[in-house]
C-alpha atoms as a PDB file:
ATOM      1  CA  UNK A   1       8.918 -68.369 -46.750  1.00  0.00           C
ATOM      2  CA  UNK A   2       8.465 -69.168 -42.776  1.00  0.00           C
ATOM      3  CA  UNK A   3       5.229 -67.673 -41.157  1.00  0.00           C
ATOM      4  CA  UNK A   4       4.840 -67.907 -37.973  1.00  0.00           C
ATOM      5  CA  UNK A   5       0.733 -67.635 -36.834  1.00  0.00           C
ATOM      6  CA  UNK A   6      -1.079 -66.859 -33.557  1.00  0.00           C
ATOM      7  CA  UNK A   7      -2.433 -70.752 -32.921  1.00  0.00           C
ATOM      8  CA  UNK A   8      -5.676 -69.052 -32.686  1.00  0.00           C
ATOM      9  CA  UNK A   9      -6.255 -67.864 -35.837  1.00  0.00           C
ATOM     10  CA  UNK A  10      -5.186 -71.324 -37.130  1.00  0.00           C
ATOM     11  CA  UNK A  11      -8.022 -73.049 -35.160  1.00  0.00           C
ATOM     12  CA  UNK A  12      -6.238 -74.124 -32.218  1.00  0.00           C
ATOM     13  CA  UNK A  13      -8.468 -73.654 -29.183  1.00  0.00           C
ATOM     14  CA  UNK A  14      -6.038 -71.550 -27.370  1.00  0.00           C
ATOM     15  CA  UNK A  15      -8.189 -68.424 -26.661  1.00  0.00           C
ATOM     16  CA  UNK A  16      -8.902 -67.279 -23.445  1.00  0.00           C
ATOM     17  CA  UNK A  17     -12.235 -68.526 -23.651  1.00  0.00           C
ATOM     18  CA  UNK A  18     -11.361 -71.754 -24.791  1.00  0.00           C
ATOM     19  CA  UNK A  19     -12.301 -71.038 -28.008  1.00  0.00           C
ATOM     20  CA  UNK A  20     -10.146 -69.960 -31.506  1.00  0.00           C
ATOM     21  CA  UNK A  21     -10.059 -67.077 -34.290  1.00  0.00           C
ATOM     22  CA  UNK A  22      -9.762 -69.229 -37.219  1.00  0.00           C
ATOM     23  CA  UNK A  23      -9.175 -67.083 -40.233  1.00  0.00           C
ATOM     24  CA  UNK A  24      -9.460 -67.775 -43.626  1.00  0.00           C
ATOM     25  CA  UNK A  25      -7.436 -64.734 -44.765  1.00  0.00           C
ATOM     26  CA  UNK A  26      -4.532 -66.402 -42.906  1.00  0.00           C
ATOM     27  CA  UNK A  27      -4.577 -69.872 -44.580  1.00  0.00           C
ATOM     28  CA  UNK A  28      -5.167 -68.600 -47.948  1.00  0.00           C
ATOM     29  CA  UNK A  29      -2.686 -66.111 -47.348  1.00  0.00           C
ATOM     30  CA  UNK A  30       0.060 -69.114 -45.935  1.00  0.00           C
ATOM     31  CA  UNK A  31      -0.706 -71.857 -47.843  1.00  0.00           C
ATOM     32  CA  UNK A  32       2.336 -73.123 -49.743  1.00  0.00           C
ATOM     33  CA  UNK A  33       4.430 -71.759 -46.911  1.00  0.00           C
ATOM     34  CA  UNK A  34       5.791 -72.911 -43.757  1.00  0.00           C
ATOM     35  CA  UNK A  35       3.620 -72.033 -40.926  1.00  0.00           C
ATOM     36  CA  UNK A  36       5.122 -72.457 -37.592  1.00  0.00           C
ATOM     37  CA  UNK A  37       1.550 -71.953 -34.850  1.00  0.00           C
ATOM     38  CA  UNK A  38       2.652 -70.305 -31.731  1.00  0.00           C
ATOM     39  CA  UNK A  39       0.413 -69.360 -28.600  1.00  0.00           C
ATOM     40  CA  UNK A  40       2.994 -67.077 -26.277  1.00  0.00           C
ATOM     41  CA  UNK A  41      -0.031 -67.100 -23.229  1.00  0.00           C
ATOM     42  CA  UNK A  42      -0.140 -70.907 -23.429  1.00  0.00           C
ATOM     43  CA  UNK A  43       3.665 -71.247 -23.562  1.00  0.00           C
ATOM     44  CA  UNK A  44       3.909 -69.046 -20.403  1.00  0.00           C
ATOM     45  CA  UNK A  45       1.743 -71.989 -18.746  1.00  0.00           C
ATOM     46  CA  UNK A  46      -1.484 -70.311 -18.669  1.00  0.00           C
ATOM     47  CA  UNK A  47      -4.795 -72.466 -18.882  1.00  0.00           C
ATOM     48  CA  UNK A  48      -7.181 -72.723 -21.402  1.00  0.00           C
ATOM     49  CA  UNK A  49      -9.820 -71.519 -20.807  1.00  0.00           C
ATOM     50  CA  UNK A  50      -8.394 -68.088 -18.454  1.00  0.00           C
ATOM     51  CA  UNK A  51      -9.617 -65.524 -17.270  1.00  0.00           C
ATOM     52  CA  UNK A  52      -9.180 -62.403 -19.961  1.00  0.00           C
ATOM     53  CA  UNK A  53      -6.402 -59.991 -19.586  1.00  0.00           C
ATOM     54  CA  UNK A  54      -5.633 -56.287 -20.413  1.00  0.00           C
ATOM     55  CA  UNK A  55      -2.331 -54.556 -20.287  1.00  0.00           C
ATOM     56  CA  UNK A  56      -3.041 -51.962 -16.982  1.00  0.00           C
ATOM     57  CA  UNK A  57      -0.265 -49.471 -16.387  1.00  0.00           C
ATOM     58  CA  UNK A  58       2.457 -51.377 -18.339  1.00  0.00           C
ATOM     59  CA  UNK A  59       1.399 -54.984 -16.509  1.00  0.00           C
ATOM     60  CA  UNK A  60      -0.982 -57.542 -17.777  1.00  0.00           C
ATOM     61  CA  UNK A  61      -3.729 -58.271 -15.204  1.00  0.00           C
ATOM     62  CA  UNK A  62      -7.149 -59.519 -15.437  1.00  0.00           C
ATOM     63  CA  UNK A  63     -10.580 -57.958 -14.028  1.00  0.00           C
ATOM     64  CA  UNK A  64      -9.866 -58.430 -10.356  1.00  0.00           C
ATOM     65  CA  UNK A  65      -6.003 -56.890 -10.598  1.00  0.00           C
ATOM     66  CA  UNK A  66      -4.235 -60.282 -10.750  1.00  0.00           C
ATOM     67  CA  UNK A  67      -1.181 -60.208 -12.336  1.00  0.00           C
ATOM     68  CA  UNK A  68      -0.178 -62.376 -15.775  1.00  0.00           C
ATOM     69  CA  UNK A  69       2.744 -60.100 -16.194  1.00  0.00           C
ATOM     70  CA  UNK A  70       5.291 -63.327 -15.830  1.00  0.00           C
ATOM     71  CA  UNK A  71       3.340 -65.696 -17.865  1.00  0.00           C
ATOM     72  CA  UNK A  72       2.961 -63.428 -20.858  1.00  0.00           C
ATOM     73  CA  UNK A  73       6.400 -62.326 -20.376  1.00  0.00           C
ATOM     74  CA  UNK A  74       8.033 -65.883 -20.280  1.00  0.00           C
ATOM     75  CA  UNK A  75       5.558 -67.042 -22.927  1.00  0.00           C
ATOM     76  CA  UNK A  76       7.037 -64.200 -25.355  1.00  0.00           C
ATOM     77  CA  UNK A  77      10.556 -64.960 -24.509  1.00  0.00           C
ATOM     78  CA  UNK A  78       9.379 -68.579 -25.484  1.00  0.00           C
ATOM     79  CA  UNK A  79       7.469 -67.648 -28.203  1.00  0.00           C
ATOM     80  CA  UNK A  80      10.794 -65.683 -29.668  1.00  0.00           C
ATOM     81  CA  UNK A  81      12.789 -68.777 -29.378  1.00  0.00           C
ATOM     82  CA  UNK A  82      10.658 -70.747 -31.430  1.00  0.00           C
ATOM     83  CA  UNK A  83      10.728 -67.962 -34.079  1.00  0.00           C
ATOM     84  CA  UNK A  84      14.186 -67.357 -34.107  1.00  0.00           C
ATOM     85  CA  UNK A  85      14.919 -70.844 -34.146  1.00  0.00           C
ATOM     86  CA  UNK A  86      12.515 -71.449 -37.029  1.00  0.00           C
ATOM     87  CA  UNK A  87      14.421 -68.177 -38.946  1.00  0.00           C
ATOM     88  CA  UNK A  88      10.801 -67.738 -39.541  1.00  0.00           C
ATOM     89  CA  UNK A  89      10.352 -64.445 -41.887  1.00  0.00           C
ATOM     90  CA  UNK A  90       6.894 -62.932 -41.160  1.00  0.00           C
ATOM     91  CA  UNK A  91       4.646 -63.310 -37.946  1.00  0.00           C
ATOM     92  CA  UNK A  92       0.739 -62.809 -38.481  1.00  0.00           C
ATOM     93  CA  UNK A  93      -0.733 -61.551 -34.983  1.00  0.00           C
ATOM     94  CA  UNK A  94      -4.456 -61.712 -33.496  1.00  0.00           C
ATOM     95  CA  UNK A  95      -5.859 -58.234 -33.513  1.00  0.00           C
ATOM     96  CA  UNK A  96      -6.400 -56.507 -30.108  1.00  0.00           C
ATOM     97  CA  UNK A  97      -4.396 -59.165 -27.940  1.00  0.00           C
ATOM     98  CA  UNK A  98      -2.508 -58.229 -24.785  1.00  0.00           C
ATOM     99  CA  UNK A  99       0.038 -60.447 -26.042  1.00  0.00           C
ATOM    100  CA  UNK A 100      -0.263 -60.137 -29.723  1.00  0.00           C
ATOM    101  CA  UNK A 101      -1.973 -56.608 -30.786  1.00  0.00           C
ATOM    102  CA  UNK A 102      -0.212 -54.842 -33.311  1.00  0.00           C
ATOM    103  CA  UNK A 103      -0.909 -51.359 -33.104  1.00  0.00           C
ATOM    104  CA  UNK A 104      -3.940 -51.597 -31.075  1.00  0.00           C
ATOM    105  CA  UNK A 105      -4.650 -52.849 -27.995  1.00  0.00           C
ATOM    106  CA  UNK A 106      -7.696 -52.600 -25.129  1.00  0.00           C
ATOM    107  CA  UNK A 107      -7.125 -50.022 -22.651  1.00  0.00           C
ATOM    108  CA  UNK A 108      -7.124 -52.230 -19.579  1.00  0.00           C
ATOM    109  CA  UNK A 109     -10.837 -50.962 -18.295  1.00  0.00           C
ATOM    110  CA  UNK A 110     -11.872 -54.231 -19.800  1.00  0.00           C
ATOM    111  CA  UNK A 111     -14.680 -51.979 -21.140  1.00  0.00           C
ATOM    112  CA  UNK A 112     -13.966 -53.233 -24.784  1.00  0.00           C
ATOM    113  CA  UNK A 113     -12.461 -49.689 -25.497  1.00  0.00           C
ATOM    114  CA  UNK A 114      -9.282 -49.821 -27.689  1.00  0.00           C
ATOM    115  CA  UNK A 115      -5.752 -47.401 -27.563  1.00  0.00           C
ATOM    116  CA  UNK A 116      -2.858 -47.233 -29.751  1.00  0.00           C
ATOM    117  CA  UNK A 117      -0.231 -49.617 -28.716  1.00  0.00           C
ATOM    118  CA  UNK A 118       1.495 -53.395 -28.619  1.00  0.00           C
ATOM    119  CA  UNK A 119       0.693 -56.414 -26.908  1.00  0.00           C
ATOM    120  CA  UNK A 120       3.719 -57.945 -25.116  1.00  0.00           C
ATOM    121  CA  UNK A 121       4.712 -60.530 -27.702  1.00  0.00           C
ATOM    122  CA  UNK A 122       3.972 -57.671 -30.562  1.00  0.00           C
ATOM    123  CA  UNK A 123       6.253 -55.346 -28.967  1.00  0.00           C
ATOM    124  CA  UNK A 124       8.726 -58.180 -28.108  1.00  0.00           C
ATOM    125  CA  UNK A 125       9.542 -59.582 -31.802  1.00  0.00           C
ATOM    126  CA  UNK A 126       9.265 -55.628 -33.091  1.00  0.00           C
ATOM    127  CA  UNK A 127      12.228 -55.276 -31.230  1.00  0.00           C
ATOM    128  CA  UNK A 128      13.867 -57.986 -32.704  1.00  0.00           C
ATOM    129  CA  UNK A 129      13.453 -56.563 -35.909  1.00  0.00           C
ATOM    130  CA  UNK A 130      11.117 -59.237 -36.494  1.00  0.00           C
ATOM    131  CA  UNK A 131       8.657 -58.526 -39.644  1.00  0.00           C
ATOM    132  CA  UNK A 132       4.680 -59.096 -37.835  1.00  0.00           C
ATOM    133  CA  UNK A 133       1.070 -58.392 -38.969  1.00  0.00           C
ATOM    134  CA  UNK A 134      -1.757 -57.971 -37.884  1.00  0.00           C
ATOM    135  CA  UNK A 135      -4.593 -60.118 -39.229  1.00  0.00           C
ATOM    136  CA  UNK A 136      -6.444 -57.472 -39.698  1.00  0.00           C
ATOM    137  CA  UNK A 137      -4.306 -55.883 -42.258  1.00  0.00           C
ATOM    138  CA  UNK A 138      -3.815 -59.025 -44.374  1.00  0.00           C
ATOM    139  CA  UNK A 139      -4.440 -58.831 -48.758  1.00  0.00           C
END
């Protein structure tokens, strides 16, 4: 089997902060697969570290109202690529992510507050009919 992983949670210092969300879960759960590591807001050709984002009215912005709409957009698109051209067969997603919340997302109020919904990427390779995960919700 092909996973493809949020870079984060596989230690890769791609976090907005600079920092990572290494999991445990996720390399027990991978080991003996193929794990492809993607990072859509880094392939979009934003910095590490960045200023955090939330998804306001349908377009990722951060505190001040600046828009990261394109980045995380092109960054998906990228992102899909990889996965597509990997014929990867499950993605694991960081929990809460503009770009790769499954399910749940912050409210843009960057008041910590969470809603129902999908981060860009999330919603992106759902509608691909592309099997994802959220950490979270890992055995």
């Amino acid at each position: 089997m092909k996973i493809a992983v949020s870079a984060c949670l596989l230690g890769e210092n791609c976090k907005y902060n600079g920092g990572n969300n290494y999991s445990d879960k996720v390399i027990k759960f991978t080991k003996g697969h193929e794990v492809i590591p993607v990072c859509p807001e880094v392939l979009g050709g934003l910095p590490v570290p960045r200023e955090p984002a939330e998804i306001v009215n349908g377009t990722v912005s951060h505190r001040d109202g600046t828009s990261v709409d394109g980045e995380f957009r092109k960054g998906a698109s990228l992102a899909l690529d990889i996965i597509k051209k990997n014929q990867v067969d499950l993605v694991i997603l960081q929990s809460r992510s503009p770009s790769c919340g499954v399910n749940t997302i912050y409210d843009g109020t960057f008041s910590k507050t969470l809603i129902p919904g999908d981060g860009v990427f999330a919603r992106l390779l759902k509608s691909n009919g592309i099997k994802i995960i959220d950490v979270n919700d890992l055995n």
